[in-house]
Protein backbone atom coordinates (compact mmCIF):
# COMPACT_ATOMS: atom_id res chain seq x y z
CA UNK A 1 103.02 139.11 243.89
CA UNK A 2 102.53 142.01 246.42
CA UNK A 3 103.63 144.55 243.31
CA UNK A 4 101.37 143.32 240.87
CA UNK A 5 97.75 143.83 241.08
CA UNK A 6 95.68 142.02 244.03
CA UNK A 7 92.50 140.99 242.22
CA UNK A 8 91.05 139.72 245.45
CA UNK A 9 91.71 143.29 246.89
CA UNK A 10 90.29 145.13 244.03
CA UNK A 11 87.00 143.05 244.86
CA UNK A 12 87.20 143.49 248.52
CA UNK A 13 87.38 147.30 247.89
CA UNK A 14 84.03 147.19 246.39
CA UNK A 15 82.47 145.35 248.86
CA UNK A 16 84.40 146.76 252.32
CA UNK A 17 87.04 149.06 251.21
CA UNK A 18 88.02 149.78 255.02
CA UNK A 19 89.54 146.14 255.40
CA UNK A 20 92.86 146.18 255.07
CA UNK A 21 95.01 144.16 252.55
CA UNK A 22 96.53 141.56 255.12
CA UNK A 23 93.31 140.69 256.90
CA UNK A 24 91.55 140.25 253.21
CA UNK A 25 94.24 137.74 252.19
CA UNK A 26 94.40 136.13 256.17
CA UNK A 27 90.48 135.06 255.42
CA UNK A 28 91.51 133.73 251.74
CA UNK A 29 93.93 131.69 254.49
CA UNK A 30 91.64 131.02 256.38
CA UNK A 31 89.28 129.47 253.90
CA UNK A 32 91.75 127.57 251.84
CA UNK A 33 92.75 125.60 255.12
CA UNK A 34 88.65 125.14 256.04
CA UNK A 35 88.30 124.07 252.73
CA UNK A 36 91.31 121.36 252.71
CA UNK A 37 89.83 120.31 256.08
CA UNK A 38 86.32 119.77 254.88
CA UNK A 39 88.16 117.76 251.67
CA UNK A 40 89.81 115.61 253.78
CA UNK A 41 87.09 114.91 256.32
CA UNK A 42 84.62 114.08 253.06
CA UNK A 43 87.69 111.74 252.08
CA UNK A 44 88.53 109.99 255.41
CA UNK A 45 88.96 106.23 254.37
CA UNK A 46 90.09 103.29 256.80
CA UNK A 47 92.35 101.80 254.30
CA UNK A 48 95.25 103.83 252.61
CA UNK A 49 94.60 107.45 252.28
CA UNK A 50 94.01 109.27 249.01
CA UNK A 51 94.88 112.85 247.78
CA UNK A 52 94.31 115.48 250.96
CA UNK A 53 94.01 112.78 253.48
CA UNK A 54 97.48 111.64 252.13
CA UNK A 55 98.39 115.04 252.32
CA UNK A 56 97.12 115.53 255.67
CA UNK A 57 98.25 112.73 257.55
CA UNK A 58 101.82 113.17 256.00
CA UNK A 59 101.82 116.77 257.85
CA UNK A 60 99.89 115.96 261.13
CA UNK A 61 102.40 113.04 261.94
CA UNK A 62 104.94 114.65 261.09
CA UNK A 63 104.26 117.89 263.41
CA UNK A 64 103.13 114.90 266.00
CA UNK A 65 106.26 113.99 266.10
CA UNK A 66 107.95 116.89 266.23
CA UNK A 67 105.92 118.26 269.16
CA UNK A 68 106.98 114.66 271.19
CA UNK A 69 110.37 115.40 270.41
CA UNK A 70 110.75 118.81 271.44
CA UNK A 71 107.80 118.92 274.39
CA UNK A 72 107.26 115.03 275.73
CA UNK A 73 104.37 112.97 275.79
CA UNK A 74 102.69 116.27 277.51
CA UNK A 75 102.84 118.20 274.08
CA UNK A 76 100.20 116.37 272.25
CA UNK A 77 97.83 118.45 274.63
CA UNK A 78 98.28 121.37 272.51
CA UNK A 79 98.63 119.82 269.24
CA UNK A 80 95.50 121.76 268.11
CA UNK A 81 97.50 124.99 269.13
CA UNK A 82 100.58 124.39 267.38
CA UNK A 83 99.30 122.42 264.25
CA UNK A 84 96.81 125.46 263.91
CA UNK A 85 99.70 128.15 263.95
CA UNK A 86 102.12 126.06 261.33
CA UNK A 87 99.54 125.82 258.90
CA UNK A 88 98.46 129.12 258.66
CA UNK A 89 101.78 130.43 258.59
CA UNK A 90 102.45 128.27 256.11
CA UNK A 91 99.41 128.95 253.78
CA UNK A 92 99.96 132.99 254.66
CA UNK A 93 103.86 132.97 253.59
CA UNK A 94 102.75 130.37 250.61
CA UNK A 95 100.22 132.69 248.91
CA UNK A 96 103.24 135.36 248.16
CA UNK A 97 104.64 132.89 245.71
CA UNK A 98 101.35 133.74 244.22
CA UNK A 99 101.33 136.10 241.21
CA UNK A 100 98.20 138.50 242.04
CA UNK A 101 98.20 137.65 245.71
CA UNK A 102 99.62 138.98 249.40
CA UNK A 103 101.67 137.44 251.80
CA UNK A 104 99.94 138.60 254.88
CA UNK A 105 102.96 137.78 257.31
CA UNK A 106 104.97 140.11 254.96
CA UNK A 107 102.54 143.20 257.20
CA UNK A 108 103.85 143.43 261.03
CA UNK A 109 99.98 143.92 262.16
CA UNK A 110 99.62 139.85 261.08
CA UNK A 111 102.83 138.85 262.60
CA UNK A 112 102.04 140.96 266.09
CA UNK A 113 98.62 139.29 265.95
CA UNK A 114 100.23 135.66 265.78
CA UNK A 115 102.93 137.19 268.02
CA UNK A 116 100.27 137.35 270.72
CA UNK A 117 98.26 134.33 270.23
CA UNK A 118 101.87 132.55 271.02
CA UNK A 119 102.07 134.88 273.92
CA UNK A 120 98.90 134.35 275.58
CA UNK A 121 98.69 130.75 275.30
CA UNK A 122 101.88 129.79 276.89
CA UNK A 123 100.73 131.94 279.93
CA UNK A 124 97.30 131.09 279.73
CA UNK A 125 98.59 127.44 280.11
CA UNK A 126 101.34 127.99 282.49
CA UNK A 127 98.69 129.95 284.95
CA UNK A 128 96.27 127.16 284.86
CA UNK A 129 98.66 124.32 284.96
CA UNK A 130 100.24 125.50 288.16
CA UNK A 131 97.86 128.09 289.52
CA UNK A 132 99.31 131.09 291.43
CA UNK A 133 102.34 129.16 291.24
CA UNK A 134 103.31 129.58 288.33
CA UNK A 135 104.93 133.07 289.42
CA UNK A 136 107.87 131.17 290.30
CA UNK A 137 109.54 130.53 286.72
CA UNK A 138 109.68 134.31 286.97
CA UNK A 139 111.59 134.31 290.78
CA UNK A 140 115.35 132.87 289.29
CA UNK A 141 117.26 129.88 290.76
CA UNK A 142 117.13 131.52 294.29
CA UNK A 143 114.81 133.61 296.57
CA UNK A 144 117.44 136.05 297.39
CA UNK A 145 117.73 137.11 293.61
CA UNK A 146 113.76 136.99 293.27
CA UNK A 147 113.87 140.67 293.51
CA UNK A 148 116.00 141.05 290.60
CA UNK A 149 115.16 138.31 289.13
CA UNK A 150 111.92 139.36 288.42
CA UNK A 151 111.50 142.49 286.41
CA UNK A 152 113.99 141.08 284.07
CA UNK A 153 111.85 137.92 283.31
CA UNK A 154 109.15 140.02 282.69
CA UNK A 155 110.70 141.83 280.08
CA UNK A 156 112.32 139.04 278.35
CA UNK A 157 109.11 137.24 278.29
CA UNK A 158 107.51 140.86 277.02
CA UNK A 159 110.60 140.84 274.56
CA UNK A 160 109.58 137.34 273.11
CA UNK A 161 106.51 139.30 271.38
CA UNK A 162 109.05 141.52 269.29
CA UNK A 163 110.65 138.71 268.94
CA UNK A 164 108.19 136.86 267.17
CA UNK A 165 106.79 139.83 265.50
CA UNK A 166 109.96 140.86 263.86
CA UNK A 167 111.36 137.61 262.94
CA UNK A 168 108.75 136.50 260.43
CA UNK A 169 107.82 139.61 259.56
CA UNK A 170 111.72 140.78 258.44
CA UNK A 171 112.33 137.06 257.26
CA UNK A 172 108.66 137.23 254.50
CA UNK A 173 109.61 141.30 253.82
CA UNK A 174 113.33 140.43 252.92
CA UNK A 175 112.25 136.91 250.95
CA UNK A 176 109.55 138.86 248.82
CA UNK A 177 112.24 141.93 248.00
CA UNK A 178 115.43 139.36 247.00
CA UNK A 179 112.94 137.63 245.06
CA UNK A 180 111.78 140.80 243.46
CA UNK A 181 115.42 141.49 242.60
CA UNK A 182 116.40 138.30 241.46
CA UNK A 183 113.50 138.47 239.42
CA UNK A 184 114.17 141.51 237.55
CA UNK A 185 117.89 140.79 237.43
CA UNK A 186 117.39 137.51 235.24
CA UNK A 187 113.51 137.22 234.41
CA UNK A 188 114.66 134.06 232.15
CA UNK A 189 117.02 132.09 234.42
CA UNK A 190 116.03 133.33 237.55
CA UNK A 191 112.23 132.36 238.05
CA UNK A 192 112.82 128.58 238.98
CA UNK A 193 115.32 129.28 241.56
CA UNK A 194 113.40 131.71 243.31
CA UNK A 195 110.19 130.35 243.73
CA UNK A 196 112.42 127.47 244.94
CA UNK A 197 113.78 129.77 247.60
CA UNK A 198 110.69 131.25 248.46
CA UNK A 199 109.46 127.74 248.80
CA UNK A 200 112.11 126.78 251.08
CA UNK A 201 111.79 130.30 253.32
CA UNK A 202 108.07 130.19 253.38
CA UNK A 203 108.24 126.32 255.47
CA UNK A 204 111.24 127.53 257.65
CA UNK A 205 109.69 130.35 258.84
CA UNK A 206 106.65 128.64 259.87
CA UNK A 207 108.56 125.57 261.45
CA UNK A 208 110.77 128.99 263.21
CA UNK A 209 107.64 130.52 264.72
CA UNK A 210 106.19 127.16 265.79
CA UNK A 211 109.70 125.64 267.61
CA UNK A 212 109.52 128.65 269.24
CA UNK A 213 106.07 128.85 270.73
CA UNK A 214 106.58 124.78 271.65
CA UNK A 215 109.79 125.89 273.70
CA UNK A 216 107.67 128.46 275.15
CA UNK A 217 105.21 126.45 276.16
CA UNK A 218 107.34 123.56 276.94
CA UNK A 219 109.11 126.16 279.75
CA UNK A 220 105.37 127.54 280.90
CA UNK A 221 103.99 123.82 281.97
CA UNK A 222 107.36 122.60 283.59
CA UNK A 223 107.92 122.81 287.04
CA UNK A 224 109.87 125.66 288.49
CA UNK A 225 112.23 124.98 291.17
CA UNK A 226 113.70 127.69 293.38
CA UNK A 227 115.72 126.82 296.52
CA UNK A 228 119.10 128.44 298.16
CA UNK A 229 123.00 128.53 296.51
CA UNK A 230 122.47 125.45 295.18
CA UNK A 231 119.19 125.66 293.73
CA UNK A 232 117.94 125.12 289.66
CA UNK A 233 115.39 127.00 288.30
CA UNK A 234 114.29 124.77 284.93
């Protein structure tokens, strides 16, 4: 763990000692998904799957499903997107179960980073989905509130960022510490349990960060409707 020596680190230092900790252990991320994906392409089979195909499809129907459920038929357009973020949360919180390695959503720089991939992407998508537009899910159920209507969208779509940011990154920082003091607490009786908890934490707070980007997106590429009294903005 993040205490214990980083052997990965030490090497790093050797080779580019100005790269910092998280984005060293991001690439080992980065890898160990590019290598699972390279696995399971070499494996692909037309009758029942095998090993990381299994494990694969198991994951990708799952978050298929998932993205249906919470975004309609219109999500699986951005499967890439949200598939891509899940898994390397996933891997990122996973590796500080890890005796000699980092967490690197346990660093806010990481979490910022993914912060404002989320960020960008549900605008990105909302601007070219309904053009100029889309200025209107930032106008409020009525043009007579548009002027104060809209600064405060802005900010709470600006606030979504810290949102993000702080969220995983408090969740992995307070996960790694309990552990740590569970850990030295009862080294004998506690280690099972833990890792168990960490397990458990590590998969929330990826499936956390994703809902939340689908929701995000889900509101970016939905009409907006603004009309008098008795108007709805969606």
């Amino acid at each position: 763990m993040k205490e214990g020596p980083l052997p990965l680190q030490d090497v790093m230092e050797h080779i580019a000692p100005s790269i910092p900790v998280q984005v060293t252990y991001s690439w080992f991320a980065m890898a160990v998904l590019l290598v699972l994906a390279i696995m399971a392409r070499m494996s692909l089979k037309k009758g029942a799957p095998t090993g990381v195909q299994n494990i694969f499809e198991v994951v990708f129907e799952g978050l298929d499903g998932y993205i249906e459920e919470i975004m309609g038929p219109e999500g699986k357009h951005y499967f890439a997107l949200i598939a891509s973020l899940f898994l390397f949360i996933l891997v990122c919180n996973l590796q500080g179960l890890v005796p000699g390695f980092d967490s690197p959503t346990a660093n806010i720089n990481t979490t910022a980073a993914l912060a404002l991939v989320s960020f960008t992407a549900t605008h990105y998508i909302g601007l070219r989905r309904h053009g100029v537009g889309y200025v209107k899910h930032f106008m409020g159920p009525m043009w007579g509130l548009a002027p104060l209507m809209f600064p405060i969208e802005v900010i709470s779509h600006f606030a979504r960022v810290l949102s993000l940011t702080f969220r995983l990154f408090g969740n992995m920082v307070a996960k790694h510490k309990l552990l740590l003091v569970l850990a030295l607490l009862a080294p004998y009786i506690a280690p099972v349990p833990i890792l168990g908890l960490g397990l458990l934490v590590a998969f929330v707070q990826a499936g956390v960060f994703t809902l939340l980007t689908m929701l995000y997106l889900a509101g970016s590429i939905e009409e907006a409707h603004i009309g008098g009294s008795h108007g709805e903005h969606h």
